[in-house]
Structures are given as structure tokens and as C-alpha cells.
Protein backbone atom coordinates (compact mmCIF):
# COMPACT_ATOMS: atom_id res chain seq x y z
CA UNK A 1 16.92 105.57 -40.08
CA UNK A 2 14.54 103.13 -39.07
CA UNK A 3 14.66 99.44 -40.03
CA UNK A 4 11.65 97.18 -40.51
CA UNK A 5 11.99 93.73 -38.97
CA UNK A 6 12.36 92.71 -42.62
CA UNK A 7 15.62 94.69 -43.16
CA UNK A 8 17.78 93.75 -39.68
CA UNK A 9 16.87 90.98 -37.18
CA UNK A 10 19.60 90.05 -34.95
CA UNK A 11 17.49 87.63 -32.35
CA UNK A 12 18.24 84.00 -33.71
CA UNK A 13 16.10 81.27 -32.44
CA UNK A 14 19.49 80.29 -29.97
CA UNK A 15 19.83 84.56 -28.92
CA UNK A 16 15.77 84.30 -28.51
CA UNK A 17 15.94 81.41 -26.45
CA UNK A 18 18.72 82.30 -24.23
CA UNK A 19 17.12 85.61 -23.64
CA UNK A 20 13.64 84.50 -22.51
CA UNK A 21 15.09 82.01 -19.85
CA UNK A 22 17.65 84.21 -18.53
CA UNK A 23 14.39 86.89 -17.90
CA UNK A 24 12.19 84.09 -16.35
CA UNK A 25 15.25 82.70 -14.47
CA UNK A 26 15.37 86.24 -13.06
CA UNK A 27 11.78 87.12 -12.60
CA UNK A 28 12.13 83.44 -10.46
CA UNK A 29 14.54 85.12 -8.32
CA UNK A 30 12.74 88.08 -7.60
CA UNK A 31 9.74 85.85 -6.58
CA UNK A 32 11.97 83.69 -4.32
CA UNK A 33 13.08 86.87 -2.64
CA UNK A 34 9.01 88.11 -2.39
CA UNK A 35 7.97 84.58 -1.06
CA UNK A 36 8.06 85.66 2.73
CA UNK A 37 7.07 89.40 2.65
CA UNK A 38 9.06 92.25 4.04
CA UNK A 39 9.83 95.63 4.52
CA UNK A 40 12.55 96.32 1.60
CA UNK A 41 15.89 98.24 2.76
CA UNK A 42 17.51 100.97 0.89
CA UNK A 43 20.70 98.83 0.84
CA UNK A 44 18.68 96.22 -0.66
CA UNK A 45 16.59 98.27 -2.84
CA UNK A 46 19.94 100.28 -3.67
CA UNK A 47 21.74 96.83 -4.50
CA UNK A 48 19.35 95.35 -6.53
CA UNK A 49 18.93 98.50 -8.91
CA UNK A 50 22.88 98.54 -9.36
CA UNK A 51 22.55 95.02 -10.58
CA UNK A 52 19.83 95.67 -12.97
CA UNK A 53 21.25 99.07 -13.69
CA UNK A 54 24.56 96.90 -14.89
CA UNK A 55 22.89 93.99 -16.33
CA UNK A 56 21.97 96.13 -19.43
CA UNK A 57 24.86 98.00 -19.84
CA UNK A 58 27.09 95.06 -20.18
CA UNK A 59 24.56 93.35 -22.56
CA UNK A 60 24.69 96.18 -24.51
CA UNK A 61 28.45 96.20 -25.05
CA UNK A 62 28.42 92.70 -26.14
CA UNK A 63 25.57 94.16 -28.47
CA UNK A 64 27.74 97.02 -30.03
CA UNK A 65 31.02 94.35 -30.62
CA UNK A 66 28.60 91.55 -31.67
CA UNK A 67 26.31 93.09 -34.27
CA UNK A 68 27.87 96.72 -34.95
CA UNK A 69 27.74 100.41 -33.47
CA UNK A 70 24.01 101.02 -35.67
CA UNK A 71 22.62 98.40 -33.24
CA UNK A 72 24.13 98.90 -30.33
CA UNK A 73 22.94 102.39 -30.66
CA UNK A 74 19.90 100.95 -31.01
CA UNK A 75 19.60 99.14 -27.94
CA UNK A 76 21.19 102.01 -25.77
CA UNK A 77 18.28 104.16 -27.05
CA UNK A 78 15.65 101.90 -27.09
CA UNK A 79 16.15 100.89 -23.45
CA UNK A 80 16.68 104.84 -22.19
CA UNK A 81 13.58 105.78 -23.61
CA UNK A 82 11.96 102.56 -21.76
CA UNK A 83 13.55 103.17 -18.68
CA UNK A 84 12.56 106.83 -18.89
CA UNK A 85 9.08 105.97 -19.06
CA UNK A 86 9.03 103.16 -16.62
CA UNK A 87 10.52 105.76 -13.96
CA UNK A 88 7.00 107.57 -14.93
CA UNK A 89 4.95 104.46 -14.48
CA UNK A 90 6.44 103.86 -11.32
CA UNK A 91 4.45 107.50 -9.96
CA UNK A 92 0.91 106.08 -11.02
CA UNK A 93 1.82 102.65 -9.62
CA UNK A 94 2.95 104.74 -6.29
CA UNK A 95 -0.32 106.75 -6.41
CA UNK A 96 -2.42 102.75 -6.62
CA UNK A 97 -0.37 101.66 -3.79
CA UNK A 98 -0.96 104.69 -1.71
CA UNK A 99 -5.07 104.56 -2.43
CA UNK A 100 -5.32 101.16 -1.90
CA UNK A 101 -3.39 101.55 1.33
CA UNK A 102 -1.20 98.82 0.47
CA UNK A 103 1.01 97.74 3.48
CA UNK A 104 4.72 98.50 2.72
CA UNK A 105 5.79 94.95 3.12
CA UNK A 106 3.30 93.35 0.36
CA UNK A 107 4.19 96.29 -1.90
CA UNK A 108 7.19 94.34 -3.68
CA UNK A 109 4.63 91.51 -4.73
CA UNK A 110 2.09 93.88 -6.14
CA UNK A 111 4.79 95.26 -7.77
CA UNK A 112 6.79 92.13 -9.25
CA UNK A 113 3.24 90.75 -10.42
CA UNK A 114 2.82 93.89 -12.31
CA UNK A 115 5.65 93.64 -13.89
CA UNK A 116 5.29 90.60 -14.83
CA UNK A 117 2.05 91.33 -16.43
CA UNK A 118 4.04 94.29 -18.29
CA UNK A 119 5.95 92.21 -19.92
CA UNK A 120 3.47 89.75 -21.44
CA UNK A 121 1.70 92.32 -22.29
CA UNK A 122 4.34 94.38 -24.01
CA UNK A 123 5.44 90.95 -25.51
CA UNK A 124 1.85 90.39 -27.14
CA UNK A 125 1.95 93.80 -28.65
CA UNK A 126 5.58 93.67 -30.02
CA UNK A 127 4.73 91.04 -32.01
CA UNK A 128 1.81 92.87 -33.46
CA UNK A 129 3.63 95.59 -33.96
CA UNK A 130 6.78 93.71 -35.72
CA UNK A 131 3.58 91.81 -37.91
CA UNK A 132 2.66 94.81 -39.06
CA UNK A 133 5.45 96.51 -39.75
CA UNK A 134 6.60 93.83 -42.06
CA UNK A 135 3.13 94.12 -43.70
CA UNK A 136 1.88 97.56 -43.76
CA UNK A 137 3.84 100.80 -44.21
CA UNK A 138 1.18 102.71 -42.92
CA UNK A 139 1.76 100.89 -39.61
CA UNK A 140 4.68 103.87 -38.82
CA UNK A 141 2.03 106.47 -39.41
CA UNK A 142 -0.25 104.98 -36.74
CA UNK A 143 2.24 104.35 -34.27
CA UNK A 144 3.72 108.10 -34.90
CA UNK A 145 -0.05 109.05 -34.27
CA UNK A 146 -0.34 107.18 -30.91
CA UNK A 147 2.72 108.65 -29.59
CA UNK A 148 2.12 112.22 -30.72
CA UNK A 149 -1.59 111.79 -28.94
CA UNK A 150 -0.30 110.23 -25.83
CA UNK A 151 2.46 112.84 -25.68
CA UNK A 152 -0.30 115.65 -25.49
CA UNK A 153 -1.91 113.30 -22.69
CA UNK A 154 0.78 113.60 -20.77
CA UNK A 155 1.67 116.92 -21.51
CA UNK A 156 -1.35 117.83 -20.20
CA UNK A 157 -1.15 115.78 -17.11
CA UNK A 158 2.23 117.18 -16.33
CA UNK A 159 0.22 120.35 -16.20
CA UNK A 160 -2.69 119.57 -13.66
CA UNK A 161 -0.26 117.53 -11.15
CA UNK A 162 -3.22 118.31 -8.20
CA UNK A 163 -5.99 115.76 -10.51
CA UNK A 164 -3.58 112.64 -9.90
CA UNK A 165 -5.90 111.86 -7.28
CA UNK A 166 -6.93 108.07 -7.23
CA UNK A 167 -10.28 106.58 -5.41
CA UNK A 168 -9.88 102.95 -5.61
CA UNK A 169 -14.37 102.07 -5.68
CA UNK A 170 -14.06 104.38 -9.01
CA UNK A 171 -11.43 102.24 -11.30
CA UNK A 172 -13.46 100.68 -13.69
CA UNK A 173 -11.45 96.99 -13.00
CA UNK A 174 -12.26 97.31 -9.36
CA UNK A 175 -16.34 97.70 -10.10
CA UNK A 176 -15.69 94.67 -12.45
CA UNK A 177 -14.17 92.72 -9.82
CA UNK A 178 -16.38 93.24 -7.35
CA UNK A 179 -19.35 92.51 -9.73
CA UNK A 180 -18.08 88.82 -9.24
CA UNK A 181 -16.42 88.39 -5.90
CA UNK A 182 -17.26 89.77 -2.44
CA UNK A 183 -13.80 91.63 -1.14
CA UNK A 184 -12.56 91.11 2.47
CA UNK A 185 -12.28 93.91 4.43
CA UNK A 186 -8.91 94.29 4.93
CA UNK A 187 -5.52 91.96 4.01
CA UNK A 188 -4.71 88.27 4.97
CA UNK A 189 -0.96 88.38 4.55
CA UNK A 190 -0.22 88.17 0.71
CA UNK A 191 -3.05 85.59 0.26
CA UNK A 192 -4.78 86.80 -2.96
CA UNK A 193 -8.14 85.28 -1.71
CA UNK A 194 -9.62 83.01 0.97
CA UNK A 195 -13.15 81.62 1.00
CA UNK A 196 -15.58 82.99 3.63
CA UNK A 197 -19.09 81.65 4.83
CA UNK A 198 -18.40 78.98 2.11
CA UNK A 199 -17.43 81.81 -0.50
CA UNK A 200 -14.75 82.48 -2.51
CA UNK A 201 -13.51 86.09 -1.81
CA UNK A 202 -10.81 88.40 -2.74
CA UNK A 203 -8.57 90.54 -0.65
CA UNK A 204 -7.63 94.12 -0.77
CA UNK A 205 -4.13 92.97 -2.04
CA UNK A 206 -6.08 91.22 -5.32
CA UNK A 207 -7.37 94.22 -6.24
CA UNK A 208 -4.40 96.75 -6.02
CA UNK A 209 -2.72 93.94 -7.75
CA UNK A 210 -5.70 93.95 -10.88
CA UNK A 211 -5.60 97.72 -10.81
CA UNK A 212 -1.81 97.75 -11.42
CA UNK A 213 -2.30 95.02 -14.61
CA UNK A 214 -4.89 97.36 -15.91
CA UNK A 215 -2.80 100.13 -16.36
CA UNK A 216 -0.46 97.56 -18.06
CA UNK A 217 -2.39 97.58 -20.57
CA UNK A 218 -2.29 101.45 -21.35
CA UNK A 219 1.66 101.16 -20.82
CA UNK A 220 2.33 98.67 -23.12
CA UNK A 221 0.36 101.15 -25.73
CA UNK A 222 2.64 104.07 -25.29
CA UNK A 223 6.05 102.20 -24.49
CA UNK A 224 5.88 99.70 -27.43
CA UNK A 225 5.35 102.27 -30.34
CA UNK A 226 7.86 104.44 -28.81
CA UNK A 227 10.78 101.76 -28.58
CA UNK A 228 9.72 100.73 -32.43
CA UNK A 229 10.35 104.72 -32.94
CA UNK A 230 14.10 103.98 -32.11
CA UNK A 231 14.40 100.24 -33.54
CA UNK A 232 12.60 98.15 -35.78
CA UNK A 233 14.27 94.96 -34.86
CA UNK A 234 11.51 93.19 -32.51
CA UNK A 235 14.41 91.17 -30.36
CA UNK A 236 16.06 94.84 -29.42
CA UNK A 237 12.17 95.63 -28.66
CA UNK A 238 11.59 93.05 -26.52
CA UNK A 239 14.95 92.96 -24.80
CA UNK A 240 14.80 97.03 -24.14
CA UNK A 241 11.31 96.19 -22.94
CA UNK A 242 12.81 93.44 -20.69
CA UNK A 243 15.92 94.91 -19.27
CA UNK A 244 13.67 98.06 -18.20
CA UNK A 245 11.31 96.27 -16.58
CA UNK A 246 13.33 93.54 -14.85
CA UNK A 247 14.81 96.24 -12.29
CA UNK A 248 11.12 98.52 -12.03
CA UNK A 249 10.59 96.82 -7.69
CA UNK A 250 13.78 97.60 -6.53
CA UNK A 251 13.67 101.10 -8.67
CA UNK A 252 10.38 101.70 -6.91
CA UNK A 253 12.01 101.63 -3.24
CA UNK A 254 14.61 103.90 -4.48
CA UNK A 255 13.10 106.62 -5.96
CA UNK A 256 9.91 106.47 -3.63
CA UNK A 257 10.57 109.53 -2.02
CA UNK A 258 12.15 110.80 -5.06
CA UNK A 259 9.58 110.66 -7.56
CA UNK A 260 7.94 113.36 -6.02
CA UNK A 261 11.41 116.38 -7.08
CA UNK A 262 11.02 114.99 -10.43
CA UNK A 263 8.41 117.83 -11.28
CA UNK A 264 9.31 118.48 -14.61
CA UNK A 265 9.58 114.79 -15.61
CA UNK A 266 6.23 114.73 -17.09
CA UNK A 267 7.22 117.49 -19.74
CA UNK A 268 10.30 115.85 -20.41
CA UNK A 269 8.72 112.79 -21.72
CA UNK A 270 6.03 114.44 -23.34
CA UNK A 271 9.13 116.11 -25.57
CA UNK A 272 10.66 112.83 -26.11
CA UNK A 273 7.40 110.70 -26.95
CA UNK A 274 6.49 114.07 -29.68
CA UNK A 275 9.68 113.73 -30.96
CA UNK A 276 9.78 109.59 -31.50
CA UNK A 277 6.05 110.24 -32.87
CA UNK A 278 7.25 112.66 -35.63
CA UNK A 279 10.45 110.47 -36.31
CA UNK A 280 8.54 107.92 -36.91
CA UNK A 281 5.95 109.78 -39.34
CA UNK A 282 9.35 111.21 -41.32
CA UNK A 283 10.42 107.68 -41.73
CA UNK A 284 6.64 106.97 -43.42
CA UNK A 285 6.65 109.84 -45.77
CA UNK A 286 10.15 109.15 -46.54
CA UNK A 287 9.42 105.56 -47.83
CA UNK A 288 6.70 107.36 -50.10
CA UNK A 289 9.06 110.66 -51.11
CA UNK A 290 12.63 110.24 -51.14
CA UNK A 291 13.48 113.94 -50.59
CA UNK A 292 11.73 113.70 -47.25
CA UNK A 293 14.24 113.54 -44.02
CA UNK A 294 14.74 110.75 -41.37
CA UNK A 295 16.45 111.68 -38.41
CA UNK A 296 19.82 109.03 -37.70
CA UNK A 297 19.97 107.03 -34.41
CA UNK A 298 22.75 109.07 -33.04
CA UNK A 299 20.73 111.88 -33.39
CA UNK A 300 17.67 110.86 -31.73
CA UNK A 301 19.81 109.36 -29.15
CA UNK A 302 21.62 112.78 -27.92
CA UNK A 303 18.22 114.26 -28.32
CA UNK A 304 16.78 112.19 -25.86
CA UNK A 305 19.83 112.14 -23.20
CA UNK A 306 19.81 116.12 -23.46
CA UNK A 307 16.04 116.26 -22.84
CA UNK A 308 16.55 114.03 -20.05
CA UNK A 309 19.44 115.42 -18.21
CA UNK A 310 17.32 119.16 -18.83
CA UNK A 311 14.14 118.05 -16.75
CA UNK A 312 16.59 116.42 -14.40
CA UNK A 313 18.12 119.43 -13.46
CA UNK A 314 15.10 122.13 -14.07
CA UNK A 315 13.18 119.46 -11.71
CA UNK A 316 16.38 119.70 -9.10
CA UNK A 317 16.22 123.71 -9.28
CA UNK A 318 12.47 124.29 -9.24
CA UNK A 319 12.45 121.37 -6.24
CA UNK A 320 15.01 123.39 -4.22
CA UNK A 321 12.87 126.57 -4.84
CA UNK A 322 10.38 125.36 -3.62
CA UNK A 323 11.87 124.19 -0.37
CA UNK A 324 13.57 127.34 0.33
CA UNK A 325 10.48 129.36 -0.02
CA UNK A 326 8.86 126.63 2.52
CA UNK A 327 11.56 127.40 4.80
């Protein structure tokens, strides 16, 4: 079952506060390392992702013996469904990279910046979300609405793989910018902007780096109602959020050439997001009839992990298919 911020709140001001400078303390790092740009390693991409990887495992150990098996549940499930769909984000921000030709050593910094954005963002709408669910019941209809919507979205985009085509002059934030700056034509380094003939202007980079915040915004709409779907505790929201987020640029140089075998991914979540959408409309009708059924955290988690490790290995099959009948 599903409890409202109300009911169970574990994040203290002292847990709160801790939390938020231990993830800027660690977004700091990862600018340090992004200062000088540089072609990222697989050793160093592979390195990084174990340490993020391990970060919120540990955390959520001390979360099960702190606060109880129910929340540490929680967490676990809260941050595999974020994590899932971050690894999906991660193909649309490869596919923005790509068409703005993006040079492989700025990429990180695009990246981190995006992230960054992704998590104010995500922080702004968690605590609209936690104000109201403390104030309006009908809030877990709406969010079980958005999820079952965006599930068909991607449903449908996991269908028509050959349309994820991206032309850079065509993304609605791009005309904006332009509207107001002149753009170089191609990239100074990782300078943002420089002024020429006595004008400000923006670079290439500035723009790949606006088109990634913009689909931040659509992110933050799917990912947010989905992690309430699991928990209704907004510090497990935030800190699933957070943990999944933290590790997305050294994730990215991992599973670059990856991404691509993960065929079936896109149905996958499209199951999972469905599934959160009509747990979360069971837990509405059940606060109005009793007799109505919620579905337990265990339950949802082992639903998700066997959905999961499915398109995993349909993805691996159909992947090696298709590379035999190449051969």
C-alpha cells in the first residue's frame, strides 16, 4: 500500500540536510573532474558507475535497519524504477548528442549540466506532488492517468524505433534560442558563449546543452509520478530521484554502444509505467471503497525486477538474431 506524506516521513530536517550536501558535494566532484574536458575511458566510465552503482545500495541497507523492511522496500523500488527509466533517457540524450554533433570530449559537461537540471527539476515537482498528495486524494488518480498515458507514448515509440530521428533547427528550444542570440558556427572549447563583432553569441555546445534541459522537463513528468507510484514519502522520492541521477555521465559512456541491444527496453518500461499507473488508481478507489485491492510493495517490486530481467534477455536474444542473420 501506498502512504501519503501525511502517514510516513522519514527525512528529518538533520537526514534532509545531510542528504542535499552530500548530492551537491558530489555533483562538485563531477564538475571538478569536467573542468578540463576529455575523452572519458571505459575504466573511468566503468569505475565511476561501480561507485554510484554502490553508493545506493549501501544507503539503502542503512535504510532497511534504520526505518524498517516496508521502507527499505521502498527505496529499493523507487530507485529501480528511476534507474530503469534514466537508462531510457540516456538513448534520447544519445540521439541530441549525436544531432548536434557534439564532440566526444565536451559530451560529459552537456551531460552533468543536464543532470543537474534533472534534478531541480524533479525536486520542484516532488514537492508539488508531496503538496498535493497531502491535500487532494484525487491527486493519485491524476498521477495514475499521466503514467498510464505516457506508458502508451512510449509503447508506441518502442514500436516505430526508425522516427527517433532528431534535426536540431526543428526543436522548438533551439528556434527560441536563436530568436535571441546569433549561434557561432561551430564550438570554442566548452565556452557556452563568446561575444562577436561586439555581440553576445552562443555556441553549438549552449544549445545541445538547452535541448538536453528541455527534455528535463518532460522527464521529470513521467519519473516523478512513477516513483510516488512506489512511495509516498517525498525524502525516498527525492533521494531515489538523486541516487539515479548522480551516476547518469559515467552510465552514459558505458552503455553507449549498448543502448542500441536494448531493443525491447522500450516495451519493458511501457509495462512497468502501466502497471505503477493502475497501482496507483487502485490505491484511489480504495481510499473511496474499502473492498477495492492495492497491490503490496513486495509485490510491485518482483513485478518490476521480472519485467526487467524479461526485456533484458528478449533484447539479448532478438540482438543476437539479428547479428547472425547479418552474418
Amino acid at each position: 500500500m501506498i502512504s501519503t506524506p501525511l502517514e510516513v516521513g522519514i527525512g528529518t530536517p538533520l537526514l534532509w540536510g545531510v542528504s542535499l550536501a552530500v548530492v551537491l558535494a558530489m555533483f562538485l566532484i563531477d564538475f571538478l573532474i569536467t573542468r578540463k574536458p576529455h575523452d572519458v575511458s571505459m575504466k573511468e566510465a566503468v569505475s565511476w558507475s561501480a561507485f554510484y552503482l554502490a553508493l545506493p545500495l549501501t544507503f539503502g541497507v542503512w535504510i532497511w535497519f534504520a526505518f524498517g523492511a516496508q521502507i527499505g522496500l521502498e527505496f529499493y523500488a523507487g530507485y529501480l524504477v528511476e534507474k530503469s527509466l534514466s537508462v531510457d533517457n540516456l538513448f534520447v540524450f544519445m540521439l541530441l548528442l549525436a544531432a548536434f554533433a557534439v564532440p566526444r570530449e565536451l559530451q560529459q559537461r552537456v551531460l552533468l549540466i543536464g543532470v543537474a537540471g534533472a534534478l531541480v527539476l524533479r525536486g520542484v515537482f516532488i514537492a508539488l506532488g508531496a503538496a498535493m498528495l497531502a491535500n487532494f486524494a484525487w491527486t493519485f488518480l491524476l498521477f495514475g492517468a499521466i503514467l498510464l498515458a505516457t506508458a502508451v507514448k512510449v509503447y508506441r515509440d518502442a514500436r516505430s524505433p526508425g522516427d527517433h530521428q532528431v534535426d536540431p533547427s526543428q526543436l522548438r528550444i533551439v528556434k527560441l534560442a536563436r530568436r535571441f542570440f546569433p549561434v557561432t558556427d561551430g564550438y570554442h572549447g566548452s565556452r557556452m558563449s563568446l561575444r562577436v563583432d561586439g555581440r553576445r553569441a552562443i555556441t553549438p555546445l549552449a544549445l545541445a546543452t538547452l535541448a538536453i534541459l528541455a527534455t528535463d522537463v518532460v522527464f521529470a513528468v513521467d519519473s516523478v509520478p512513477a516513483v510516488y507510484g512506489i512511495t509516498g514519502d517525498p525524502y525516498l522520492v527525492f533521494v531515489t530521484n538523486a541516487f539515479a541521477l548522480l551516476g547518469l555521465r559515467a552510465l552514459y559512456f558505458v552503455l553507449e554502444g549498448a543502448l542500441g541491444a536494448l531493443v525491447h527496453l522500450g516495451y519493458g518500461l511501457a509495462v512497468i509505467l502501466a502497471f505503477i499507473g493502475v497501482k496507483l488508481v487502485l490505491h484511489w478507489a480504495h481510499g473511496i471503497w474499502a473492498w477495492v485491492p492495492t497491490v503490496p510493495t513486495l509485490a510491485s517490486l518482483a513485478v518490476i525486477v521480472a519485467i526487467l530481467a524479461t526485456v533484458i534477455f528478449t533484447s539479448l536474444v532478438a540482438t543476437r538474431k539479428q547479428r547472425a542473420e547479418v552474418e
